[in-house]
N, C-alpha and C. Protein backbone atom coordinates (compact mmCIF):
# COMPACT_ATOMS: atom_id res chain seq x y z
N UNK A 1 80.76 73.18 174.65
CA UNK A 1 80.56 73.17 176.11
C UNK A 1 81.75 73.81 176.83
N UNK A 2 82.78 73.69 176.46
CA UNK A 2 83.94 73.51 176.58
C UNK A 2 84.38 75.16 176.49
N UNK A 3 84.12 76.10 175.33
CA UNK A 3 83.93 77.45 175.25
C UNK A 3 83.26 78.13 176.22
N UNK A 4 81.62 77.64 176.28
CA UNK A 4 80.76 78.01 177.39
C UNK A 4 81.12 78.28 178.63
N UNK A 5 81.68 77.38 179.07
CA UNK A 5 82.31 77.03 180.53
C UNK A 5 83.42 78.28 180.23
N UNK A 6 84.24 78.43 179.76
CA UNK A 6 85.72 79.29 179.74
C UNK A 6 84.51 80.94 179.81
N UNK A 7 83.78 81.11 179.03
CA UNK A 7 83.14 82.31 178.65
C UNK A 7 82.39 82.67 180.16
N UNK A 8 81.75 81.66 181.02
CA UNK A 8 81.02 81.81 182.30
C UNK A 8 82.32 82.11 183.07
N UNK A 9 83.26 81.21 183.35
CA UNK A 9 84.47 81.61 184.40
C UNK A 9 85.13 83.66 184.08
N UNK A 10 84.79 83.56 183.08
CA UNK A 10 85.48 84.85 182.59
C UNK A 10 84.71 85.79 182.56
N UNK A 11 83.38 85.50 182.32
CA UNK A 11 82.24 86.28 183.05
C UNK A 11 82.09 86.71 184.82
N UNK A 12 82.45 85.73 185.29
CA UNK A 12 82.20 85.70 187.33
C UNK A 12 83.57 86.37 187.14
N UNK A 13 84.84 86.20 186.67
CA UNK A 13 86.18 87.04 187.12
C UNK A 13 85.66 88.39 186.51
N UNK A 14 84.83 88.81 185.89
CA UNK A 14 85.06 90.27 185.21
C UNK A 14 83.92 90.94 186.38
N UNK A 15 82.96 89.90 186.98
CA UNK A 15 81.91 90.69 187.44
C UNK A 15 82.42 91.02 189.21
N UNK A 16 83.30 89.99 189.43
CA UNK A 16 83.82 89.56 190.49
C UNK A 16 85.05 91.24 190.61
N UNK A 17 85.61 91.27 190.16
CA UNK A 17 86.39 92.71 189.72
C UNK A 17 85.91 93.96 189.51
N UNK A 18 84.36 93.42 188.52
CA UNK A 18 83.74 94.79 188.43
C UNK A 18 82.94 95.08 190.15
N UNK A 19 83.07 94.54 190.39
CA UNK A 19 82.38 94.75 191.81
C UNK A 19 82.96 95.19 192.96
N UNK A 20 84.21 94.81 193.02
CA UNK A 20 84.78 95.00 193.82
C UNK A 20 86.46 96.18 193.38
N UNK A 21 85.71 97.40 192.54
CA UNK A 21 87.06 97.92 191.92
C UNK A 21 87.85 98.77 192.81
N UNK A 22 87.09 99.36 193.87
CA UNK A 22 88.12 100.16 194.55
C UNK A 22 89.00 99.58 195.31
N UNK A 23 88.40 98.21 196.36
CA UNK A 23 89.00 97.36 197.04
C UNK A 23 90.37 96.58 195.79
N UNK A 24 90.17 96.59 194.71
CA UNK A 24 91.29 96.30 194.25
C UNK A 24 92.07 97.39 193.45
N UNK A 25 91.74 98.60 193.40
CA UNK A 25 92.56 99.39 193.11
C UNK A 25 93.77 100.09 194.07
N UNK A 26 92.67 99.93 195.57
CA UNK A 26 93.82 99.83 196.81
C UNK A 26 94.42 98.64 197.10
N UNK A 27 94.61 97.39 197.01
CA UNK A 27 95.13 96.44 196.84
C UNK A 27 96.65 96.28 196.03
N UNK A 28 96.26 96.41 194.33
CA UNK A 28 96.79 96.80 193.26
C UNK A 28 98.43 97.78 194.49
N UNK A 29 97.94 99.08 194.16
CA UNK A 29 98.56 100.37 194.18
C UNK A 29 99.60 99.87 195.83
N UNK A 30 99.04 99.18 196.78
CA UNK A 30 100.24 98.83 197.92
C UNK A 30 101.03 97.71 197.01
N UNK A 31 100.51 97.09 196.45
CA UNK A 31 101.57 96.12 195.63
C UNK A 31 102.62 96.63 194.75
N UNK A 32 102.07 97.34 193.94
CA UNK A 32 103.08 98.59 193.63
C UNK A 32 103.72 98.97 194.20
N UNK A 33 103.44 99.45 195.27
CA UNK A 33 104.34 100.31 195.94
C UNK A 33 105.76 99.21 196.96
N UNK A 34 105.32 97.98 196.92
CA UNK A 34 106.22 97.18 197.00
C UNK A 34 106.55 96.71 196.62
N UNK A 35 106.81 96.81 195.02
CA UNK A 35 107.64 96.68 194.32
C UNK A 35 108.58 97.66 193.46
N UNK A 36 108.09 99.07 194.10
CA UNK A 36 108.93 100.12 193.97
C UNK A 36 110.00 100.26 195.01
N UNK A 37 109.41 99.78 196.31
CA UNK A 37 110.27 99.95 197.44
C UNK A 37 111.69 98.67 197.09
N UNK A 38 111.14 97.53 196.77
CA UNK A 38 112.13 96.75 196.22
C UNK A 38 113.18 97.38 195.68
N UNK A 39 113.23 97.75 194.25
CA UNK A 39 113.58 98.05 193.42
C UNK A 39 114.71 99.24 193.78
N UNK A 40 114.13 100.29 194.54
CA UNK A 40 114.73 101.38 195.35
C UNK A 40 115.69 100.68 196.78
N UNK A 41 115.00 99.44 197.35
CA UNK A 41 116.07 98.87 198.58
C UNK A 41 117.30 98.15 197.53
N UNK A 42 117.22 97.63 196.72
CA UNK A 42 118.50 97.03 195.83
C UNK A 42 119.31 98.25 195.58
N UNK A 43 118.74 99.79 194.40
CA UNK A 43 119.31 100.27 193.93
C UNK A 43 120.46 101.15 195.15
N UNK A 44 119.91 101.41 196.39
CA UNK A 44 120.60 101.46 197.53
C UNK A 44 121.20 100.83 198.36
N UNK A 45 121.68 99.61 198.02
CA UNK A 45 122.00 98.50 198.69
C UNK A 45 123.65 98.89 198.69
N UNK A 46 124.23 98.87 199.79
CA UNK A 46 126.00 99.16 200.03
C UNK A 46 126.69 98.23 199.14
N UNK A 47 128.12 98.24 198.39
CA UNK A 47 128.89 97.43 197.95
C UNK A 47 128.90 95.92 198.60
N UNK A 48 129.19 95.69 199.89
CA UNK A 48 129.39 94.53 200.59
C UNK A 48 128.20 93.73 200.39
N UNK A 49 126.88 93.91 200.68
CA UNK A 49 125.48 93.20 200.52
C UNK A 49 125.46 93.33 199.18
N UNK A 50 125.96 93.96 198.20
CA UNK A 50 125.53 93.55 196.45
C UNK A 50 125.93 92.00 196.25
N UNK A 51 128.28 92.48 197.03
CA UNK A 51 128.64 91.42 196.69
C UNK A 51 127.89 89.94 197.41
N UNK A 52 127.54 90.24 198.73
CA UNK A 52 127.19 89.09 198.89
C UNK A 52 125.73 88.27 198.18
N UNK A 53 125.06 89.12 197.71
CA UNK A 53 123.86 88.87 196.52
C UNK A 53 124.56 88.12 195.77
N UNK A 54 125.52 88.66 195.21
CA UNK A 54 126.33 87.87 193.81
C UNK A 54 126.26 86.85 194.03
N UNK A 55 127.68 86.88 195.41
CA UNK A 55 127.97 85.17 195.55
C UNK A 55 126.79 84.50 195.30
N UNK A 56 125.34 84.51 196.32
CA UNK A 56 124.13 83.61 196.74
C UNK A 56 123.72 83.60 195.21
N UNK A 57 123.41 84.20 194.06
CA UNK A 57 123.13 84.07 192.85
C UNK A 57 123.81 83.19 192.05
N UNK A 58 125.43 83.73 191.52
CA UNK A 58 125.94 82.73 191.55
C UNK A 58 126.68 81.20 191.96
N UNK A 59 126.28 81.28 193.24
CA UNK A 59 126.34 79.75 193.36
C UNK A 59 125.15 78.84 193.50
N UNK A 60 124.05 79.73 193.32
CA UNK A 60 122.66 79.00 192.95
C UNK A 60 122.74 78.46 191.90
N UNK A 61 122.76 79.26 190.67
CA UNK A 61 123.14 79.15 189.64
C UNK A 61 124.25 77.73 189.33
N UNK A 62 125.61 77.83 189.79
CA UNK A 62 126.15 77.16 189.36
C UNK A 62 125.40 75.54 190.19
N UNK A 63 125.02 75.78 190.65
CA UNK A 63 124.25 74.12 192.14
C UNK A 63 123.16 74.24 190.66
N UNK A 64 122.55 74.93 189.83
CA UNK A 64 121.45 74.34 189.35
C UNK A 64 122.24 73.77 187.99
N UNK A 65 123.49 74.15 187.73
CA UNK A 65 124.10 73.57 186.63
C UNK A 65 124.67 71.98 187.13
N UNK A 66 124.86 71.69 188.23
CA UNK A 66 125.62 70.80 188.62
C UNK A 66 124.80 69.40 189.13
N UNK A 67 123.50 70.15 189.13
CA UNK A 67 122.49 69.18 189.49
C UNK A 67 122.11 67.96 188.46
N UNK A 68 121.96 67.01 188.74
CA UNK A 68 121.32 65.93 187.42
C UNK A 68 119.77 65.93 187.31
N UNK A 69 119.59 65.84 188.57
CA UNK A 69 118.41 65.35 188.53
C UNK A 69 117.16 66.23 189.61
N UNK A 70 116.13 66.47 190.11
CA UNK A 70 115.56 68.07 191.41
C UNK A 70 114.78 66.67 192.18
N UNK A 71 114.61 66.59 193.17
CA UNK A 71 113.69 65.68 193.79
C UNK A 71 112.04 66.85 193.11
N UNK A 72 111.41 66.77 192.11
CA UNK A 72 110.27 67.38 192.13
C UNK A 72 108.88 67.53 192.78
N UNK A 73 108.94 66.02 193.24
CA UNK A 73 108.11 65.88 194.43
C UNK A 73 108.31 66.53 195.41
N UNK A 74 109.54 66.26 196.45
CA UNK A 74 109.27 67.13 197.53
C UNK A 74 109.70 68.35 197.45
N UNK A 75 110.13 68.97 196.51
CA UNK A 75 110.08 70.56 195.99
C UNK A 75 108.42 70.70 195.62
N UNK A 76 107.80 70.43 195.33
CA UNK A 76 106.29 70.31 195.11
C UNK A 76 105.29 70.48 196.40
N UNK A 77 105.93 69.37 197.13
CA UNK A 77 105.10 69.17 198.59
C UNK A 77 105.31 70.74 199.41
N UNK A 78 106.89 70.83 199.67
CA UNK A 78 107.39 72.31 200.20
C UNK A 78 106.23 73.46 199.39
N UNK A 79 106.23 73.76 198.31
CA UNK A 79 105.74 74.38 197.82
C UNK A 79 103.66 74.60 198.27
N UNK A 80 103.54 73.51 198.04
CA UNK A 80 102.06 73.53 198.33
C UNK A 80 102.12 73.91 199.56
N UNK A 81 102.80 73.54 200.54
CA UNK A 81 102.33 73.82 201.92
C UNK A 81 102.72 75.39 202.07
N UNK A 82 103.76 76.12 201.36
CA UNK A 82 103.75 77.42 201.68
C UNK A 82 102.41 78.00 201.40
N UNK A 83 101.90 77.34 200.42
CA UNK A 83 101.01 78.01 199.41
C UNK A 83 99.90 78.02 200.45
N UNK A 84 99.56 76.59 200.94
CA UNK A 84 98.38 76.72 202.19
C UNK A 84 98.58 77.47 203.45
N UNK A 85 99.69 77.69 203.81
CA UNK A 85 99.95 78.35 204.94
C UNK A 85 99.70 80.21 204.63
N UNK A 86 100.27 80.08 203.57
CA UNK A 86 99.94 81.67 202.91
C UNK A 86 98.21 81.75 202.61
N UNK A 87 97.43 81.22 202.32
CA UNK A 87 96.20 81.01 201.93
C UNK A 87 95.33 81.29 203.57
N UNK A 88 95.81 80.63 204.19
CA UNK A 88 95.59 80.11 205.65
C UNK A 88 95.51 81.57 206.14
N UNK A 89 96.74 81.86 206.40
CA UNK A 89 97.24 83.23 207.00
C UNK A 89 96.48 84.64 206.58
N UNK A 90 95.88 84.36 205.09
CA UNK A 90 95.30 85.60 204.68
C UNK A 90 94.18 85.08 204.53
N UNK A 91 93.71 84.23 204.79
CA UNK A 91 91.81 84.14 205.14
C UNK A 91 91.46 84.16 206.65
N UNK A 92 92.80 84.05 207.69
CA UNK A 92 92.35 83.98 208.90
C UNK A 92 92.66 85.66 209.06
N UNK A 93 93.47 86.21 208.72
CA UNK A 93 94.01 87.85 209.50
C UNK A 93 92.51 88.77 208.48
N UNK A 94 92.18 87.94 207.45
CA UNK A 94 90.77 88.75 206.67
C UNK A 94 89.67 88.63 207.08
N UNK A 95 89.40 87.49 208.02
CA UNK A 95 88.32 87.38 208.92
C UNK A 95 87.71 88.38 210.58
N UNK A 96 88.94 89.37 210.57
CA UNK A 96 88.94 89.86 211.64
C UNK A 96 89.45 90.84 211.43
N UNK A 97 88.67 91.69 212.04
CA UNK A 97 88.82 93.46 211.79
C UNK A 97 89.95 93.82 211.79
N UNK A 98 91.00 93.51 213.19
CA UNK A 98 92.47 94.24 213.10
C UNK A 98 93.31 93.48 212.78
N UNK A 99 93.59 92.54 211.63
CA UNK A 99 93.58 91.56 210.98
C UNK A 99 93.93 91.84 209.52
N UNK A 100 93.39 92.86 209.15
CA UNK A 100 93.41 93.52 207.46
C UNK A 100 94.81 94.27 207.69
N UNK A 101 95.25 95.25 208.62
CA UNK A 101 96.54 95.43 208.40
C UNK A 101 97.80 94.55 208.16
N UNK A 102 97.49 93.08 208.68
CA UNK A 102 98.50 92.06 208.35
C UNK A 102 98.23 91.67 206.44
N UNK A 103 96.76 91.42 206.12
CA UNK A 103 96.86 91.33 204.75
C UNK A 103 97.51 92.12 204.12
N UNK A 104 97.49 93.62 204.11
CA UNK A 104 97.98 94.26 203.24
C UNK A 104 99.01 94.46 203.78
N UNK A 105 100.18 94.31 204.81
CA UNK A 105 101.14 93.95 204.69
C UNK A 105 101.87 92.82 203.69
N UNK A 106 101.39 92.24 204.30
CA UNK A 106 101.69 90.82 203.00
C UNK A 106 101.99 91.06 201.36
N UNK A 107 100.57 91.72 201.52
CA UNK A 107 100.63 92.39 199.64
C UNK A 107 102.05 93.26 199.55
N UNK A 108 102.03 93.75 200.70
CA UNK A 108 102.83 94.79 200.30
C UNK A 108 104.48 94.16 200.50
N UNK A 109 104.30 93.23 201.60
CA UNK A 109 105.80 92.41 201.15
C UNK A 109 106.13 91.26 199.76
N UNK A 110 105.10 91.29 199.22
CA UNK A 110 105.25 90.28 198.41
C UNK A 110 105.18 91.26 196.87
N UNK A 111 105.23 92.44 196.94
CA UNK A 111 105.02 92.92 196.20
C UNK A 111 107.02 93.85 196.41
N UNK A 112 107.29 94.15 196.80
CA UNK A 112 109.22 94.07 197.50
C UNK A 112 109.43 93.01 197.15
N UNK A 113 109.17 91.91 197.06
CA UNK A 113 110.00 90.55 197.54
C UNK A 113 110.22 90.68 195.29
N UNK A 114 108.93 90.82 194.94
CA UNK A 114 109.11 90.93 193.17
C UNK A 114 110.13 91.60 192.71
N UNK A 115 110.12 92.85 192.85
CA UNK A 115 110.80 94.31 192.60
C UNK A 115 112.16 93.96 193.12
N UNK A 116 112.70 93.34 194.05
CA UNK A 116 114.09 92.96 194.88
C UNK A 116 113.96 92.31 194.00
N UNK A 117 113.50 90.90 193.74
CA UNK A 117 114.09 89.80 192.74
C UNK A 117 114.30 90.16 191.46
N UNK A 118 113.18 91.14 190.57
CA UNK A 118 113.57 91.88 189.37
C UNK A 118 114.68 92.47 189.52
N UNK A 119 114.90 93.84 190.22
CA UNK A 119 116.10 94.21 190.49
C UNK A 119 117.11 93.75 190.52
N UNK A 120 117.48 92.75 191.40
CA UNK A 120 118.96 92.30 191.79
C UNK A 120 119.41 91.41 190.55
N UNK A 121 118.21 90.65 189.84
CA UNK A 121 118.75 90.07 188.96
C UNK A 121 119.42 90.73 187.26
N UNK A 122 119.02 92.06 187.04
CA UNK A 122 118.90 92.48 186.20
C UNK A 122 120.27 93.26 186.96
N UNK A 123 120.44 93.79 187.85
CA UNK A 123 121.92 94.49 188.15
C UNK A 123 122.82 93.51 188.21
N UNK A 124 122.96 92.33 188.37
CA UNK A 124 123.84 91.36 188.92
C UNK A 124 124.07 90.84 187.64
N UNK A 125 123.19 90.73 186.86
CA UNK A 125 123.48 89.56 185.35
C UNK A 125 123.37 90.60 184.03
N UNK A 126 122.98 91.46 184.37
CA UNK A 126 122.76 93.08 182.74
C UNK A 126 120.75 92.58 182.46
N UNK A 127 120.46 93.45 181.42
CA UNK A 127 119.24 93.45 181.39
C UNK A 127 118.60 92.63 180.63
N UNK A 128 119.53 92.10 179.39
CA UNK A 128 119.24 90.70 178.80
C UNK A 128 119.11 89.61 179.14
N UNK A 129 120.48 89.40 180.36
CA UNK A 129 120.11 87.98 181.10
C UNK A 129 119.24 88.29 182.23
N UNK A 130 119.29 89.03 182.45
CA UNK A 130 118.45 88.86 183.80
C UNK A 130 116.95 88.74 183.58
N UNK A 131 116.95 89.97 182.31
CA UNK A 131 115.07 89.83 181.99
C UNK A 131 114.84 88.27 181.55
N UNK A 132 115.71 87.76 180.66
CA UNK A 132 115.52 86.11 180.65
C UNK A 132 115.52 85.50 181.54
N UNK A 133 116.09 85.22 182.89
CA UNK A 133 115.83 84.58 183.85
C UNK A 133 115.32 84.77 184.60
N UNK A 134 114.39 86.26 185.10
CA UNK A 134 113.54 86.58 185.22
C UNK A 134 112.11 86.14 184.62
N UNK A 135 111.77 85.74 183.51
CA UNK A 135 111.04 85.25 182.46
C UNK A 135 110.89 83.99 182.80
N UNK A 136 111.41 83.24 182.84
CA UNK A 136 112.04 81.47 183.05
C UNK A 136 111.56 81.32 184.60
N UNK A 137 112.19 82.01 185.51
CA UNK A 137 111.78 81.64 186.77
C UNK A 137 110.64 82.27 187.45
N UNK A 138 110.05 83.51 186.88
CA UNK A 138 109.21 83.94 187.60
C UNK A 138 107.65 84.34 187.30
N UNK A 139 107.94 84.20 185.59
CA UNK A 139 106.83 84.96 185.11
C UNK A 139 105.30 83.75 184.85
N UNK A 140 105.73 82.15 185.03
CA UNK A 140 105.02 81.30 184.75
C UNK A 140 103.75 81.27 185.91
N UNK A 141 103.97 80.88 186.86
CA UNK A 141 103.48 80.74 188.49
C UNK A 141 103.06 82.03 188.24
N UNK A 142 103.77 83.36 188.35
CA UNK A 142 103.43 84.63 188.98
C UNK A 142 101.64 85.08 187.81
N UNK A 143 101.96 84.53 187.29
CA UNK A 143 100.61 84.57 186.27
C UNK A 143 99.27 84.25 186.86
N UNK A 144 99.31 83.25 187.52
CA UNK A 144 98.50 82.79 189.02
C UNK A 144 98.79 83.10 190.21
N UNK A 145 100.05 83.00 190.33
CA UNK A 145 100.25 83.71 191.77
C UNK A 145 99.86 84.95 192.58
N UNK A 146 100.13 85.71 191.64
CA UNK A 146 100.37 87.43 191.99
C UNK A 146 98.37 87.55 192.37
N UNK A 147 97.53 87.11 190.98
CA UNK A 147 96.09 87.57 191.17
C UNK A 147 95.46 86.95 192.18
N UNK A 148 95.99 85.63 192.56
CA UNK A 148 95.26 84.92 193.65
C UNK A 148 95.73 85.79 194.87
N UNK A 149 96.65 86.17 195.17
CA UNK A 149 97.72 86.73 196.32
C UNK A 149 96.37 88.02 196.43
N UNK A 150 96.46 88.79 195.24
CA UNK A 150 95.41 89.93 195.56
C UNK A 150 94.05 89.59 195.57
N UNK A 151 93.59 88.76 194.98
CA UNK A 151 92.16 88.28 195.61
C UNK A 151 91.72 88.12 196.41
N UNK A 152 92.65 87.33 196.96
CA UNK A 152 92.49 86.77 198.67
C UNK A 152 92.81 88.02 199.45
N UNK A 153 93.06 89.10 198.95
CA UNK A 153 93.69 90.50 200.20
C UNK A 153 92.30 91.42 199.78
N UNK A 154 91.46 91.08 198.49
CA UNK A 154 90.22 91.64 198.71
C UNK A 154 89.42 91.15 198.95
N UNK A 155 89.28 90.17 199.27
CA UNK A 155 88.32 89.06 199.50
C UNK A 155 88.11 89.61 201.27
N UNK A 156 89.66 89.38 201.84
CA UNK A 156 89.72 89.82 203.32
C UNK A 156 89.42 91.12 203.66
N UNK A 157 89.54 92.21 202.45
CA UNK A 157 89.19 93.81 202.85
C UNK A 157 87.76 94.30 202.39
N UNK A 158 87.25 92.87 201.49
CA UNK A 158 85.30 93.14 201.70
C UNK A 158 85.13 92.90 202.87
N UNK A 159 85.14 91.45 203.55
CA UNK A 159 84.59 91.67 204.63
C UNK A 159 84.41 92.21 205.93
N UNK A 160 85.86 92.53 205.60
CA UNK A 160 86.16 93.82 206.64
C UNK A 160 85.07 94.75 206.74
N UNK A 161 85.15 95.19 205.44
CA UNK A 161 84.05 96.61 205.28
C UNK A 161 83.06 96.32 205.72
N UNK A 162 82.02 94.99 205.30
CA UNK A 162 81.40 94.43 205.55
C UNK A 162 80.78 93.91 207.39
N UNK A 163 81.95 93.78 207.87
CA UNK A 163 81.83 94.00 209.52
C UNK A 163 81.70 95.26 209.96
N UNK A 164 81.92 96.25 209.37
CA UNK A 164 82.47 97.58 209.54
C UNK A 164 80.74 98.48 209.75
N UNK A 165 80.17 98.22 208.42
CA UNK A 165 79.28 98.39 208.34
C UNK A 165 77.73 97.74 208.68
N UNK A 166 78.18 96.61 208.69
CA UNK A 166 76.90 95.82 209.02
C UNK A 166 76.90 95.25 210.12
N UNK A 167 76.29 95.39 211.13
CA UNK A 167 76.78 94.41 212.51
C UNK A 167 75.55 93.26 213.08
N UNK A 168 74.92 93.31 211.73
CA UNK A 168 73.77 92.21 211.89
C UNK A 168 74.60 90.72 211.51
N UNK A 169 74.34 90.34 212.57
CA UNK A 169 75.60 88.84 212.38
C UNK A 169 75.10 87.46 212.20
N UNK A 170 74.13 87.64 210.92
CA UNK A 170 73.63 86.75 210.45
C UNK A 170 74.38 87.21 208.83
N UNK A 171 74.36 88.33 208.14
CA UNK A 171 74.87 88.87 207.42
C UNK A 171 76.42 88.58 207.35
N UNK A 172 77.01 88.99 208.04
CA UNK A 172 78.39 88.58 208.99
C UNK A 172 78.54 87.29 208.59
N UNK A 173 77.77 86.37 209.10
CA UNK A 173 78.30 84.89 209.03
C UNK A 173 78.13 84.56 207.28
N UNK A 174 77.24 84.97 206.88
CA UNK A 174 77.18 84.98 205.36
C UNK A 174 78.43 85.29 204.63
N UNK A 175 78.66 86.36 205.18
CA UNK A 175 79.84 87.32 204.12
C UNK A 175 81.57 86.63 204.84
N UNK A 176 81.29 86.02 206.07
CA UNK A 176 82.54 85.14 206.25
C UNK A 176 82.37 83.65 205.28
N UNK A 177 81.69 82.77 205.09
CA UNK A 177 81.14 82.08 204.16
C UNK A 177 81.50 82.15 203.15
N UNK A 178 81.31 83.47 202.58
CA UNK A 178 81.43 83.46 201.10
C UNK A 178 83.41 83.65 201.18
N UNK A 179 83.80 84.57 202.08
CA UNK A 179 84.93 84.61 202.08
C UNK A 179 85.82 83.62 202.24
N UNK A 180 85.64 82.84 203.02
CA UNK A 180 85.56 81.23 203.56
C UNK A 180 86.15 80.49 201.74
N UNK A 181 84.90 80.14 201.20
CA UNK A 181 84.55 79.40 199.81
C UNK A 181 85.49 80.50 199.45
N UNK A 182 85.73 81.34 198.77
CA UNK A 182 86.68 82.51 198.05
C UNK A 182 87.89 82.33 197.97
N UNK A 183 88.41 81.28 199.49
CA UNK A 183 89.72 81.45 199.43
C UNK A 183 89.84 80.33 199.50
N UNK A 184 89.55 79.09 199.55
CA UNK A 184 89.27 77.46 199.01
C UNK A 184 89.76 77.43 197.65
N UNK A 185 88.93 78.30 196.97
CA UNK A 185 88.93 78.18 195.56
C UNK A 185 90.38 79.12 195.02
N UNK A 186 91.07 79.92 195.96
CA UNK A 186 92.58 80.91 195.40
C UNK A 186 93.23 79.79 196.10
N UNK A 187 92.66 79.05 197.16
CA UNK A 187 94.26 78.00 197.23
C UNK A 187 94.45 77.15 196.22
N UNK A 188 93.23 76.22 195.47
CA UNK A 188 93.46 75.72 194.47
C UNK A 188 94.41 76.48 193.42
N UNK A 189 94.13 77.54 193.17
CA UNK A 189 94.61 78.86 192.39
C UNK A 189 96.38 78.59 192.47
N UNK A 190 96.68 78.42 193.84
CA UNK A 190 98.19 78.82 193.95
C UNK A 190 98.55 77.24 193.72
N UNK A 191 97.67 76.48 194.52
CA UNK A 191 98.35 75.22 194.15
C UNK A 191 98.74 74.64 192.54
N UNK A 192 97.47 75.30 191.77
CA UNK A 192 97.94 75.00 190.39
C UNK A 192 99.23 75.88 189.89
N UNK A 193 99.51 77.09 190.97
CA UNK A 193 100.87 77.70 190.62
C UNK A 193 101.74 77.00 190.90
N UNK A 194 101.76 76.38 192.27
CA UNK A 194 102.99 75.48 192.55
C UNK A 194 103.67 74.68 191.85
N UNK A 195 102.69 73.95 190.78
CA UNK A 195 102.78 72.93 189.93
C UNK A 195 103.42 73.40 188.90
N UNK A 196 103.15 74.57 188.66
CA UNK A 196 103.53 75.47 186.80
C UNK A 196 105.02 75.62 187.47
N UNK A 197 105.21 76.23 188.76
CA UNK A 197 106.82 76.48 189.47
C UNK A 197 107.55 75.15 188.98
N UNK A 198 107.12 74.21 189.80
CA UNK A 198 108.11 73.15 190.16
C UNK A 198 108.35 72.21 188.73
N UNK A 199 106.74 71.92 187.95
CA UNK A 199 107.12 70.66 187.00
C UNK A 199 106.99 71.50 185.46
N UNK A 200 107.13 72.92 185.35
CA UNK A 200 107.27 73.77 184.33
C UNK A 200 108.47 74.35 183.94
N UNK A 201 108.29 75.52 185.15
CA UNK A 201 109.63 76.39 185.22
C UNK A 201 111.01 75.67 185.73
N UNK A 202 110.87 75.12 186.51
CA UNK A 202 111.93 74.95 186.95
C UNK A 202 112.84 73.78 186.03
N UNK A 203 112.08 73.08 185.40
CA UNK A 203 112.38 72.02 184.16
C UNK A 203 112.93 72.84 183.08
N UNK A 204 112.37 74.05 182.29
CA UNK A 204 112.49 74.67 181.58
C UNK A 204 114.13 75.62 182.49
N UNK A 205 113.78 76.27 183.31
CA UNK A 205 115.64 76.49 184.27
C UNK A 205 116.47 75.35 183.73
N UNK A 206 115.96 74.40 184.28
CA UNK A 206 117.09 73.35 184.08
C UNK A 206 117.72 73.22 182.76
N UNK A 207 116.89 73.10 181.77
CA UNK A 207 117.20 73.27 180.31
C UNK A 207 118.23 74.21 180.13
N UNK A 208 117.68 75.55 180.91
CA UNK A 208 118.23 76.56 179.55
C UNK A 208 119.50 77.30 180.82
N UNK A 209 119.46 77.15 182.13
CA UNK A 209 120.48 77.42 183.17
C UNK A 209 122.20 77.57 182.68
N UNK A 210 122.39 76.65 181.78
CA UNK A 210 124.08 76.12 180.86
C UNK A 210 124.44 77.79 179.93
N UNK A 211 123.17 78.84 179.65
CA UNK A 211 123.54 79.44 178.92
C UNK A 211 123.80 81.08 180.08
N UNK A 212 123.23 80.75 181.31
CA UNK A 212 123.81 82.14 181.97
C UNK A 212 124.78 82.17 182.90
């Protein structure tokens, strides 16, 4: 039963994708591109703002060595509510025509915000430690994170199209509906990221933090 179920979910994500490939190939490609822009704002970043990166790295770093114990709960609570507010923000600006330029903003800052954090950590610590703590802190969550983040930015740029083209607003209320339910089901999505962040990764940081 148990197979079945995994084989149907993986069926609706493949058909769910196959359906919607251009809307996520433009999706995709601004995310990219903000995480190229990242990558390129670090590698240009003046001496003075590197050093002050450092400091904020290393004394994160050393606060996570010095710590005993994380309140995980309300690092948890913080977390979920970004997660709904981000969820929030990109099912309400996807519901409304001039509205889609804020989604794919988003993508496209959250897709910089990666590429800056890859970056700086890999110049600041060399490419061994950094790709490891890179790994440790980002790659758990971002596994859920990143696809829900773009779901929900095509979810908001169907119905766009969808208003665009159809102005029978019985249709309309349908295709907000489904968009509606779409992004219910990616907040669950992030919320189960929140959880992999806070009572996964960040446990696993804590562990292994003594060696960078």
């Amino acid at each position: 039963m148990k197979r079945n179920k995994r084989v149907r979910i993986l069926d609706v994500i493949k058909d769910h994708i196959g359906n919607n490939k251009k809307e996520y190939v433009i999706v995709v490609l601004l995310f990219v591109i903000g995480i190229f822009l990242g990558v390129f704002f670090v590698n240009n970043m003046e001496d003075m703002q590197k050093t002050e990166v450092t400091t904020y790295l290393n004394n994160f770093i050393e606060k996570m060595k010095n710590i005993e114990s994380l309140n995980q709960i309300q690092l948890f609570k913080n977390s979920v509510g970004q997660s709904i507010l981000l969820a929030v923000i990109l099912w309400f600006f996807g519901t409304t025509v001039i509205g889609i330029p804020v989604v794919f903003g988003i993508v496209l800052y959250r897709g910089f915000c990666l590429g800056y954090t890859i970056s700086i950590c890999i110049t600041i610590m060399g490419l061994s430690k950094g790709i490891l703590f890179i790994l440790i802190l980002l790659l758990l969550q971002n596994i859920l994170f990143i696809p829900a983040i773009l779901a929900l930015a095509v979810s908001g740029f169907k119905l766009y199209k969808s208003i665009i083209k159809d102005r029978n607003k019985e249709n309309i209320k349908i295709e907000v509906i489904r968009h509606t339910i779409f992004s219910f089901i990616m907040l669950l999505v992030l919320i189960l990221s929140s959880m992999i962040e806070i009572f996964v990764s960040t446990n696993i940081m804590k562990a292994l933090i003594k060696y960078f």
